[in-house]
C-alpha atoms as a PDB file:
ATOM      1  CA  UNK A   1       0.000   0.000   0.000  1.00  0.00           C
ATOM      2  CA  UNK A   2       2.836   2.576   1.094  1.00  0.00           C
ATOM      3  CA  UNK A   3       5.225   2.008  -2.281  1.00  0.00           C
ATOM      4  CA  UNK A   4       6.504   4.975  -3.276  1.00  0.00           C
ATOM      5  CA  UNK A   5       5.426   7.381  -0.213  1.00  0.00           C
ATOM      6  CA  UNK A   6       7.486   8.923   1.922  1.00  0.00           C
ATOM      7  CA  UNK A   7       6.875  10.702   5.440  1.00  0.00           C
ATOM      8  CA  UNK A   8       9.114  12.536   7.102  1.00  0.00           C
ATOM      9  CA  UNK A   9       8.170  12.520  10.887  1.00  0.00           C
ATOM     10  CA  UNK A  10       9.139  15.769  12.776  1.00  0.00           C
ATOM     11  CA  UNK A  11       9.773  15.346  16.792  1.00  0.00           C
ATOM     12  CA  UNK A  12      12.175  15.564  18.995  1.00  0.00           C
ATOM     13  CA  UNK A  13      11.472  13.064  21.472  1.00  0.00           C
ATOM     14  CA  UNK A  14      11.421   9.330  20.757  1.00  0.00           C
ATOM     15  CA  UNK A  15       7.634   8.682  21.983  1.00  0.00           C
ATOM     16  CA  UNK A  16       5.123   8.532  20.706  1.00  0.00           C
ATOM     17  CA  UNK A  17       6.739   9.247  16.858  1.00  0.00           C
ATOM     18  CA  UNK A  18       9.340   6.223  17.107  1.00  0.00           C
ATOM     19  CA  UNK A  19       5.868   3.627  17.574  1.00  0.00           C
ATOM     20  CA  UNK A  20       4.528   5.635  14.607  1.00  0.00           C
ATOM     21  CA  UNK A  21       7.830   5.361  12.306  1.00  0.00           C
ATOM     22  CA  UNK A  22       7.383   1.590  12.895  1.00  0.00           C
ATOM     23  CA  UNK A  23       3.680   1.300  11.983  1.00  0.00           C
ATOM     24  CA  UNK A  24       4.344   2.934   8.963  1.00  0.00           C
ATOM     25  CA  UNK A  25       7.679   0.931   7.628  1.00  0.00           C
ATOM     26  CA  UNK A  26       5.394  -1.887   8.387  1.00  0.00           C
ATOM     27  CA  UNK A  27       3.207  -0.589   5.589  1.00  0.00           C
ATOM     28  CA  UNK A  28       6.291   0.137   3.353  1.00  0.00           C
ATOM     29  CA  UNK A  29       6.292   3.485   3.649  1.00  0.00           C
ATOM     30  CA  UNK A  30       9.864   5.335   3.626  1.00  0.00           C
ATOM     31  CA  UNK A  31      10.675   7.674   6.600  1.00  0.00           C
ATOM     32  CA  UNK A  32      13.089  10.525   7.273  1.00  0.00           C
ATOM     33  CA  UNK A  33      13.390  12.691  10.440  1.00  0.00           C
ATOM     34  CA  UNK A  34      13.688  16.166  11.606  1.00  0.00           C
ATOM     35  CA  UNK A  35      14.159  17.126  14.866  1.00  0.00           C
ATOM     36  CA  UNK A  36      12.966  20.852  14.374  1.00  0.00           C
ATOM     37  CA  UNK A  37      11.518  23.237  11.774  1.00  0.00           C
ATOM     38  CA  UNK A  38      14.592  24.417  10.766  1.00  0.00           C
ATOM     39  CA  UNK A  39      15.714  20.566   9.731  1.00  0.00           C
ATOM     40  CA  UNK A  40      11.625  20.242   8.536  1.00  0.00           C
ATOM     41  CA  UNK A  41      12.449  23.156   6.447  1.00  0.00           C
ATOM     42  CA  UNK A  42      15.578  22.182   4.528  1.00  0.00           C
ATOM     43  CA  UNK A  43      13.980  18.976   3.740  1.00  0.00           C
ATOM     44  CA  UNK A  44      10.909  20.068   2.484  1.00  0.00           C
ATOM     45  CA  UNK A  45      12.229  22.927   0.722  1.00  0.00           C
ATOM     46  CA  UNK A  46      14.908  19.943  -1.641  1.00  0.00           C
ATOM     47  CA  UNK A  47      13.260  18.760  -5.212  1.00  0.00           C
ATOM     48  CA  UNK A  48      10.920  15.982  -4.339  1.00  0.00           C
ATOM     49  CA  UNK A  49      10.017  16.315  -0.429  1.00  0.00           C
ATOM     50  CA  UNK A  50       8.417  13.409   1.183  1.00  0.00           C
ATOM     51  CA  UNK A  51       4.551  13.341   0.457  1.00  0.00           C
ATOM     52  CA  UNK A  52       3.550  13.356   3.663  1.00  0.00           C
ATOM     53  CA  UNK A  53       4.260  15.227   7.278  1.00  0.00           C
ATOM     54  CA  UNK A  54       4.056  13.986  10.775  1.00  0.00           C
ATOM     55  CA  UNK A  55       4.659  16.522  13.239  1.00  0.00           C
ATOM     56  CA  UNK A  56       4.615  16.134  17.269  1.00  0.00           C
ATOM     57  CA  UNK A  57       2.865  19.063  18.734  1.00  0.00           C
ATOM     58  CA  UNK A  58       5.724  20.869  20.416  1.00  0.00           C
ATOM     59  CA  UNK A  59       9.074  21.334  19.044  1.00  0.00           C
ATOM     60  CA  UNK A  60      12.059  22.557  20.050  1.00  0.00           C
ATOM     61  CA  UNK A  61      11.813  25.815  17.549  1.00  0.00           C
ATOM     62  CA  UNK A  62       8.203  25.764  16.825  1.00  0.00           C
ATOM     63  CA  UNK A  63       4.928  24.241  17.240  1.00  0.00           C
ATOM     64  CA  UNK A  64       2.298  21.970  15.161  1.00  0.00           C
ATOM     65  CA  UNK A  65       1.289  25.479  13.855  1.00  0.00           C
ATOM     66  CA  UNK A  66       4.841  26.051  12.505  1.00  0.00           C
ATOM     67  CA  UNK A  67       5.336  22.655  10.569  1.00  0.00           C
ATOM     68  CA  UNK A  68       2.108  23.202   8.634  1.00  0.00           C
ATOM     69  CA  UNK A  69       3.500  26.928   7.582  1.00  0.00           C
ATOM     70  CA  UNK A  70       6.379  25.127   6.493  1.00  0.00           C
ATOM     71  CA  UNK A  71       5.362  22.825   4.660  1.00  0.00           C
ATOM     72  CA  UNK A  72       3.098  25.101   2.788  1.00  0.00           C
ATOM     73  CA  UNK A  73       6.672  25.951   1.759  1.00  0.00           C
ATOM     74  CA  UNK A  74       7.437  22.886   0.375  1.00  0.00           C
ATOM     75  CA  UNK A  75       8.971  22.406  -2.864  1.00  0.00           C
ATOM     76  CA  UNK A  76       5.625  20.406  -3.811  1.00  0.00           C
ATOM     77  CA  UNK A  77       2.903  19.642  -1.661  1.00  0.00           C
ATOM     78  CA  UNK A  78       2.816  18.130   1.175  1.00  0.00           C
ATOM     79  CA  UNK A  79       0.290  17.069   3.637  1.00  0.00           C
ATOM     80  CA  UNK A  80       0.470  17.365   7.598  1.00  0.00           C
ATOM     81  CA  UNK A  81      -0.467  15.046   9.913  1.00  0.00           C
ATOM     82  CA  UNK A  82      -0.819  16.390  13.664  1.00  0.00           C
ATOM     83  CA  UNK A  83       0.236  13.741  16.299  1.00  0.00           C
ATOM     84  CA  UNK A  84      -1.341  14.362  19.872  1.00  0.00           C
ATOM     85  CA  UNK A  85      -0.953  12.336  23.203  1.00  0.00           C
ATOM     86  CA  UNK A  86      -4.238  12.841  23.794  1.00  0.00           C
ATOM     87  CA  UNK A  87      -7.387  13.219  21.952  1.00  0.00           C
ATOM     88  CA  UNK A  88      -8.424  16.853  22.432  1.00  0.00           C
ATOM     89  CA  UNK A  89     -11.975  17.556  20.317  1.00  0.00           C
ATOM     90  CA  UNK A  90     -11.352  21.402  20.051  1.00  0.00           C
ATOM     91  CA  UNK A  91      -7.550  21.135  19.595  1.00  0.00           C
ATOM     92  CA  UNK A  92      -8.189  18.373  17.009  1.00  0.00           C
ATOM     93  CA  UNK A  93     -11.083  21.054  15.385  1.00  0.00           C
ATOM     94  CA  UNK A  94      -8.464  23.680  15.539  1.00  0.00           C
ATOM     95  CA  UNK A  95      -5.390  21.772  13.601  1.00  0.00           C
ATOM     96  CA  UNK A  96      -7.926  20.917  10.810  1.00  0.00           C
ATOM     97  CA  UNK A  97      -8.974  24.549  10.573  1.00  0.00           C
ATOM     98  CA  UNK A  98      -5.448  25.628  10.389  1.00  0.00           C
ATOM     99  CA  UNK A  99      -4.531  23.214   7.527  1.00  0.00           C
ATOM    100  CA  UNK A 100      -3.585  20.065   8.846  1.00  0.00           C
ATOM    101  CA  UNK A 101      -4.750  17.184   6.527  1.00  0.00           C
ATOM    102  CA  UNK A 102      -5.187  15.186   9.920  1.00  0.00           C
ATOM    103  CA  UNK A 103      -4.722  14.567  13.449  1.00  0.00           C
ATOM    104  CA  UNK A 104      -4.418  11.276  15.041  1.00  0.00           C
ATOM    105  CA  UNK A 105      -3.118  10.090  18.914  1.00  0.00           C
ATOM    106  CA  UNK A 106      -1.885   6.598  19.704  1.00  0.00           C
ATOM    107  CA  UNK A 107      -2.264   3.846  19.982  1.00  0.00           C
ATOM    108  CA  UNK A 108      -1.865   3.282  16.093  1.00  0.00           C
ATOM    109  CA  UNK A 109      -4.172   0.985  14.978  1.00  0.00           C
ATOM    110  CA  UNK A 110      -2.923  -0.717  11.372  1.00  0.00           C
ATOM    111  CA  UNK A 111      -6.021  -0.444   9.850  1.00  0.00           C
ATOM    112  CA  UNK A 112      -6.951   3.178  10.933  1.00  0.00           C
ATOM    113  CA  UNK A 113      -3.457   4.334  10.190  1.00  0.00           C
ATOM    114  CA  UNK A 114      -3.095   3.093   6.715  1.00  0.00           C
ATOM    115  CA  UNK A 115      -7.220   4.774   5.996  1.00  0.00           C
ATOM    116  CA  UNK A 116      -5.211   8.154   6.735  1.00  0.00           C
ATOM    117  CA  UNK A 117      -2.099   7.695   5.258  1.00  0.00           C
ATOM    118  CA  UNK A 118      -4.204   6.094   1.767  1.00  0.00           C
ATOM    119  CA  UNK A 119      -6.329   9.419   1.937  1.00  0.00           C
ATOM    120  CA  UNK A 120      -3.517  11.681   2.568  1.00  0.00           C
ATOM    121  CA  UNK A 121      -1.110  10.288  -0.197  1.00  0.00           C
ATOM    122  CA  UNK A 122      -4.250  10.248  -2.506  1.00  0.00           C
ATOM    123  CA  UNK A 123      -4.939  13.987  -2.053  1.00  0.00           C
ATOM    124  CA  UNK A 124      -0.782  14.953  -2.197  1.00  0.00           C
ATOM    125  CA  UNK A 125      -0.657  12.998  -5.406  1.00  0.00           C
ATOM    126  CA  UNK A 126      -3.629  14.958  -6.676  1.00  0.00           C
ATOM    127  CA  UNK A 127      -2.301  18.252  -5.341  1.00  0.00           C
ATOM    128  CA  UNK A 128       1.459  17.478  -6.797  1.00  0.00           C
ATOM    129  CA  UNK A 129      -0.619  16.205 -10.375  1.00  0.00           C
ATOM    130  CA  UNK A 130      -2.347  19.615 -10.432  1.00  0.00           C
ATOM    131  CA  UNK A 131       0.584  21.318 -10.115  1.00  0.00           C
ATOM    132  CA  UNK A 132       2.370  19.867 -13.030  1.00  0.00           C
ATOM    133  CA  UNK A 133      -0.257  20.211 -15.075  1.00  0.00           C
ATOM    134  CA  UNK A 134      -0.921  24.063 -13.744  1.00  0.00           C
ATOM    135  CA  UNK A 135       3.043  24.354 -14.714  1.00  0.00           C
ATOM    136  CA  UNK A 136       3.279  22.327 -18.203  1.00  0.00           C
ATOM    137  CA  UNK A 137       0.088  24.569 -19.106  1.00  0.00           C
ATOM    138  CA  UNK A 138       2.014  27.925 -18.037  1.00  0.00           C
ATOM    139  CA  UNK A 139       5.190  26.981 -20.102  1.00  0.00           C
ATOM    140  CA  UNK A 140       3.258  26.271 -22.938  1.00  0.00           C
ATOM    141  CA  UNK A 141       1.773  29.239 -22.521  1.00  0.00           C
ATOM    142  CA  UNK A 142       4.948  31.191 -22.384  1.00  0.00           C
ATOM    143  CA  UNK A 143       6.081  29.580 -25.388  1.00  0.00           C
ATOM    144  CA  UNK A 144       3.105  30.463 -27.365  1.00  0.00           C
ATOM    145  CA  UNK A 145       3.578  34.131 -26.458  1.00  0.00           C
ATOM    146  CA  UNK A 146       7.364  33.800 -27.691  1.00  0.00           C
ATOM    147  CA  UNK A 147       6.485  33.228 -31.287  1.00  0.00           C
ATOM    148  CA  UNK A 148       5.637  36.127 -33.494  1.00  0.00           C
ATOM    149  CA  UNK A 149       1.929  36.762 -34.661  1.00  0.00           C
ATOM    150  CA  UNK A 150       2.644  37.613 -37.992  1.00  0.00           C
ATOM    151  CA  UNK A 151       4.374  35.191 -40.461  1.00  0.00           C
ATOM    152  CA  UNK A 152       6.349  36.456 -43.457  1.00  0.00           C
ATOM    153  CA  UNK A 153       5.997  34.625 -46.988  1.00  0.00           C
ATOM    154  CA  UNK A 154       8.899  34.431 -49.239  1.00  0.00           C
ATOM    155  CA  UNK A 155       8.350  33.050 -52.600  1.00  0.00           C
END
């Protein structure tokens, strides 16, 4: 299910993101870690960043807050993925209002887990698709520009 996407899990303690990098390997999916935003930032900000963000809620430079700034940064899309001790209904409201694609608390269940991780990849490769497209369509459209209206006719 996981070939091909990456996550790149930002905390600086070892609990409870070190259960989570193992869930996900489990499903195949490639991980890299940052132990602040600043680290968050020069990986997202490198061709090709991972498709997906997992960010504790406290960081030693930042907050949850911060890694969703940065990785509306990113060099493509990416999607964040808020992980919380504890469930918190109004925090969890407030994360998805700020643009968080997610929030989830242990324990990680397999099934639940790879449900988010499915829908999250889905919409990155969607958002990452647009983008080329949006791209492609606005070279062409420089090109086009770049040739002269008018034709002359030599006989």
């Amino acid at each position: 299910m996981g070939e091909g996407i990456r996550a790149l899990l930002l905390h600086s303690l070892r609990h409870p993101l070190a259960a989570l990098r193992q869930a996900l390997e489990g499903q195949g999916i490639k991980t890299v870690h940052a132990r602040n935003c600043a680290e968050a930032t020069r990986l997202l900000q490198k061709p090709g960043p991972p498709h997906l963000l997992f960010t504790d809620t406290q960081l030693p430079d930042g907050n949850w807050a911060d890694a969703i700034r940065i990785a509306q940064k990113a060099a493509d899309p990416v999607d964040v993925i808020v992980v919380s001790r504890l469930v918190d209904v109004q925090f969890y409201i407030e994360v998805l209002q700020s643009g968080a694609f997610d929030f989830i608390a242990p324990p990680f269940e397999d099934a639940e887990l790879a449900h988010v991780v499915r829908c999250a990849a889905g919409n990155v490769e969607a958002r990452r698709h647009a983008k080329s497209k949006a791209e492609q369509a606005a070279t062409a459209s420089l090109a086009s520009a770049q040739r002269p209206l008018f034709r002359s006719f030599k006989n």
